[in-house]
Protein backbone atom coordinates (compact mmCIF):
# COMPACT_ATOMS: atom_id res chain seq x y z
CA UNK A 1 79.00 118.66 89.72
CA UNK A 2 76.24 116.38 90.74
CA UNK A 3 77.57 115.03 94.01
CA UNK A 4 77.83 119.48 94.93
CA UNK A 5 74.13 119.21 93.83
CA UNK A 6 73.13 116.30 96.07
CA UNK A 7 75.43 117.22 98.64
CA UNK A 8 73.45 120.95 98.47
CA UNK A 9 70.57 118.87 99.02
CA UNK A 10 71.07 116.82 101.99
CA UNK A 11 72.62 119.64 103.79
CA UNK A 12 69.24 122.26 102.56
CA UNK A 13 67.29 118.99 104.04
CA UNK A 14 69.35 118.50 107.08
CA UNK A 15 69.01 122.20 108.04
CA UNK A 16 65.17 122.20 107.68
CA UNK A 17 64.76 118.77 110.25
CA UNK A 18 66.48 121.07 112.68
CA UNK A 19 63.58 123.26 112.84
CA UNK A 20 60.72 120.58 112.23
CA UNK A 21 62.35 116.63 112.05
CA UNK A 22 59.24 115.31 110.17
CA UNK A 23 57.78 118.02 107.32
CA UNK A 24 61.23 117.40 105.57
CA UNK A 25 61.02 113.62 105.64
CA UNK A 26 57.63 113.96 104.50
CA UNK A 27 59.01 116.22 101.48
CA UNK A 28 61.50 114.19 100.09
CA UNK A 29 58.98 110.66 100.56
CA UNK A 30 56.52 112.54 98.43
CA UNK A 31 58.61 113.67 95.92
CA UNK A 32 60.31 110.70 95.64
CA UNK A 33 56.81 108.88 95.50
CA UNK A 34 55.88 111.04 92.60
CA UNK A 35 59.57 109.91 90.71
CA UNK A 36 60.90 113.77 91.06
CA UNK A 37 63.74 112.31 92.79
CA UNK A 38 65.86 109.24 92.85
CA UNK A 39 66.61 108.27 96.87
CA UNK A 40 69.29 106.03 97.76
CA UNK A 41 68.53 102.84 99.51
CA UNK A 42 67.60 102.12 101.88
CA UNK A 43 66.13 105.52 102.72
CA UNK A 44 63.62 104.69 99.47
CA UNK A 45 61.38 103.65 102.22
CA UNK A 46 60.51 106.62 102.64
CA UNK A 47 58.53 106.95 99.75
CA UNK A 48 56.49 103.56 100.62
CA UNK A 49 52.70 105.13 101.48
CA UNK A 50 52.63 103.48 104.93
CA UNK A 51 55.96 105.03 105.76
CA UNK A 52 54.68 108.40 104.52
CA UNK A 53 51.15 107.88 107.16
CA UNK A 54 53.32 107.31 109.64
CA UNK A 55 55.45 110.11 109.09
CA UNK A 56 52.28 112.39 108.55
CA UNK A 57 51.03 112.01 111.59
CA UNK A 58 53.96 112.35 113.73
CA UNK A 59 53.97 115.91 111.54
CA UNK A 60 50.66 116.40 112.68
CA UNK A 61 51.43 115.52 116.73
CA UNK A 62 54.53 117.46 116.21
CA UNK A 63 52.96 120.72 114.64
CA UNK A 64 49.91 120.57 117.28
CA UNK A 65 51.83 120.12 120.55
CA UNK A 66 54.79 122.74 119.64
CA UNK A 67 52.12 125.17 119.56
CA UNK A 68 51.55 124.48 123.72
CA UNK A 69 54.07 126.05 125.69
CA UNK A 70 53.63 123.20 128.40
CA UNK A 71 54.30 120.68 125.62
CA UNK A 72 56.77 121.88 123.55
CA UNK A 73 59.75 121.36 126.08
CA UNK A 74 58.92 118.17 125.69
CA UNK A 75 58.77 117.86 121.83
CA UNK A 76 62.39 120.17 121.88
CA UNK A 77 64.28 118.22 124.43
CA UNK A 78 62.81 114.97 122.44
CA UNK A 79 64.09 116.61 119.07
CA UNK A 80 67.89 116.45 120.85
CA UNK A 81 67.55 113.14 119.55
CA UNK A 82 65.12 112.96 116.65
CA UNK A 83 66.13 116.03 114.73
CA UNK A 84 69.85 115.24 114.07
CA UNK A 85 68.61 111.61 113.23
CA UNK A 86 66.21 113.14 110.79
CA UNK A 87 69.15 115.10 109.31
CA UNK A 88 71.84 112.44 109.04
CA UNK A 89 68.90 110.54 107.34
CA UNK A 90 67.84 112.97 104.68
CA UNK A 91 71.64 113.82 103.55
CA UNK A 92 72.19 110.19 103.32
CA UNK A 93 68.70 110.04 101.53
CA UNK A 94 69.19 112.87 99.13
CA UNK A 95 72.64 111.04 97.46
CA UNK A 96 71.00 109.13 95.67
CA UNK A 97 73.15 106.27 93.36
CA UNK A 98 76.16 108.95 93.79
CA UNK A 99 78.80 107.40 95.97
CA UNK A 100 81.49 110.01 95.52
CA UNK A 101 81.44 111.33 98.98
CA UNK A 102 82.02 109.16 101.39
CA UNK A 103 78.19 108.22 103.74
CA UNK A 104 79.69 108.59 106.94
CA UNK A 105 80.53 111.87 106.09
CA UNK A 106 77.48 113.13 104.37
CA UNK A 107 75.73 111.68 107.39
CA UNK A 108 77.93 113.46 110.07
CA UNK A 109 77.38 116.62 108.03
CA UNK A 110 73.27 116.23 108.39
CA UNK A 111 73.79 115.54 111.86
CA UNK A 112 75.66 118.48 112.32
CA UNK A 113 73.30 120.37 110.47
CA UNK A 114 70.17 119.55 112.07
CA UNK A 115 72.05 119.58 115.40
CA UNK A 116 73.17 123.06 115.13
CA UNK A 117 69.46 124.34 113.63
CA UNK A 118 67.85 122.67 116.67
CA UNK A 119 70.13 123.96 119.23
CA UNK A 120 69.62 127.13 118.09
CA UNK A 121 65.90 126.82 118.12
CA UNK A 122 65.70 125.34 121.25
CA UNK A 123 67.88 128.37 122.67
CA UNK A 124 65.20 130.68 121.59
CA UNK A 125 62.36 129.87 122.31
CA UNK A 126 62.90 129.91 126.39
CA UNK A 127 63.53 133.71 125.61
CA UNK A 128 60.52 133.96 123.50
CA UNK A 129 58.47 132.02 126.19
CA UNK A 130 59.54 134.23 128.98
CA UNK A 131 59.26 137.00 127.36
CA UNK A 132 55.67 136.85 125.59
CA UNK A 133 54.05 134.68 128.80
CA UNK A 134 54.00 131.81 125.88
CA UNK A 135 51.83 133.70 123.87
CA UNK A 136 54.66 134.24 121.16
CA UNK A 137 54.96 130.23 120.75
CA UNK A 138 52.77 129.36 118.20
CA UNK A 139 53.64 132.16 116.15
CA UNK A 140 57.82 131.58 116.21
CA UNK A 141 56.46 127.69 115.88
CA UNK A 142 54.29 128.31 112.94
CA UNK A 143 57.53 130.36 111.50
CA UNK A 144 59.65 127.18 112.09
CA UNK A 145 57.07 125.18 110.38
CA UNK A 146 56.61 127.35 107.18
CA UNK A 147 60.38 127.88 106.80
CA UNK A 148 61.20 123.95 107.38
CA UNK A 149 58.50 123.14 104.93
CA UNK A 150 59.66 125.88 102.25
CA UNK A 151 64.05 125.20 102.82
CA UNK A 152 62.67 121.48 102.15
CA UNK A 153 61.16 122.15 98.94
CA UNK A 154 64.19 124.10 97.91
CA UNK A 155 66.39 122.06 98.84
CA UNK A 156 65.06 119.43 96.02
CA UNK A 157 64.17 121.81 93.64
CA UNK A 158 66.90 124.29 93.89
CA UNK A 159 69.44 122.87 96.00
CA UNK A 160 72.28 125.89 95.99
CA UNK A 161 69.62 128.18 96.98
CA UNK A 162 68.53 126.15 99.62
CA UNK A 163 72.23 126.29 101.15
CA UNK A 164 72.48 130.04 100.92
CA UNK A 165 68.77 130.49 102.40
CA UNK A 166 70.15 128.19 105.12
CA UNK A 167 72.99 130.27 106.15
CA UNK A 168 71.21 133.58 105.48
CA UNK A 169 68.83 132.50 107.90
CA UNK A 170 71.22 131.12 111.00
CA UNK A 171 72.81 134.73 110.58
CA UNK A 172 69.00 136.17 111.18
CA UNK A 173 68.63 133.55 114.01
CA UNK A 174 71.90 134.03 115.58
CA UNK A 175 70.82 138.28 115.30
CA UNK A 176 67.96 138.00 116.71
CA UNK A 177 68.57 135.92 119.19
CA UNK A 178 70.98 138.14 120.49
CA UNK A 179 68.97 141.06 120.64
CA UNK A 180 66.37 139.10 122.13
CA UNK A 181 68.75 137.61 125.20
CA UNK A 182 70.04 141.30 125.65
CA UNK A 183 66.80 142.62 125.93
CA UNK A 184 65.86 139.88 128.84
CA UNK A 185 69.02 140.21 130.32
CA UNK A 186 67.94 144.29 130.73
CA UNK A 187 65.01 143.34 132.29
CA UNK A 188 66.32 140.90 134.47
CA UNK A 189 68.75 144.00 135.86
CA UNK A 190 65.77 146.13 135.92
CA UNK A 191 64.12 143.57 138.14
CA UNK A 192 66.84 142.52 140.51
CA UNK A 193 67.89 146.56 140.90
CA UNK A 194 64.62 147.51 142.11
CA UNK A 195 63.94 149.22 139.06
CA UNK A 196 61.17 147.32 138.15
């Protein structure tokens, strides 16, 4: 039962990078700083204080510029990279001395995790861009942010939660996305008919 638990973990971790690589990382350093959880090595770096500055204020750069609609295609084609690192990192993280499942595993699965949560954010938020000027960014980043930081907390403290949150919300995502995208795709007709 406690490899489902730390497995639950990673992949609640995992899921949050996709939407902000660094607020998770940060989590699960503090926590572990303050003993709450065990990490297995050698991820328990990332409870060492200069690891966690570090850390901090890429979270920092990384909440200020994906407010900028200039600067956040920059910070979202970066994150191709850096959030399914993150991911793999934090499931691996999260197993603590449990070597049940096998790493390379648990690591694909936080790849594929924080993969799939960034491609879908980075699908969005073109459509939000066009379609609010840019003026909707910093409010769907800010939601990013607060749900990252909250499916990170969960996903230590109540791990099978965390999972279910996780898919409740990529069914919201992959809704309203779709509504979105056929709402532009209207306009789009409006505006190449004339109609507009």
């Amino acid at each position: 039962m406690e490899w489902i638990i730390a497995l639950a973990t990673g992949l609640g971790l995992a899921t949050a990078s996709g939407l902000n690589a660094y607020l998770p990382l940060l989590t699960i350093g503090i926590f572990a700083r303050l003993g709450m959880i065990q990490l297995a090595e050698p991820f328990d770096l990332l409870s060492n204080v200069f690891v966690l500055l570090v850390i901090a204020v890429l979270a920092v750069l990384d909440f200020a510029g994906d407010k900028l609609p200039a600067v956040d295609s920059f910070f979202h084609a970066a994150g191709i990279v850096i959030n399914p690192i993150a991911g793999a990192i934090l499931a691996l993280a999260s197993q603590g001395d449990l070597a049940t499942v096998s790493p390379i595993l648990v690591g694909a699965a936080g790849l594929l995790a924080a993969g799939s949560t960034h491609a879908a954010r980075a699908s969005v938020r073109p459509v939000v861009t066009a379609a609010t000027g840019g003026t909707g960014n910093p409010i769907i980043s800010t939601i990013e942010d607060v749900t990252s930081l909250v499916l990170s907390i969960l996903a230590i403290l109540v791990p099978i939660f965390a999972v279910v949150l996780a898919i409740v919300l990529a069914f919201v995502a992959y809704r309203v996305f779709r509504r979105a995208a056929k709402i532009w795709r209207k306009k789009d007709d409006a505006v190449v008919n004339g109609k507009v």
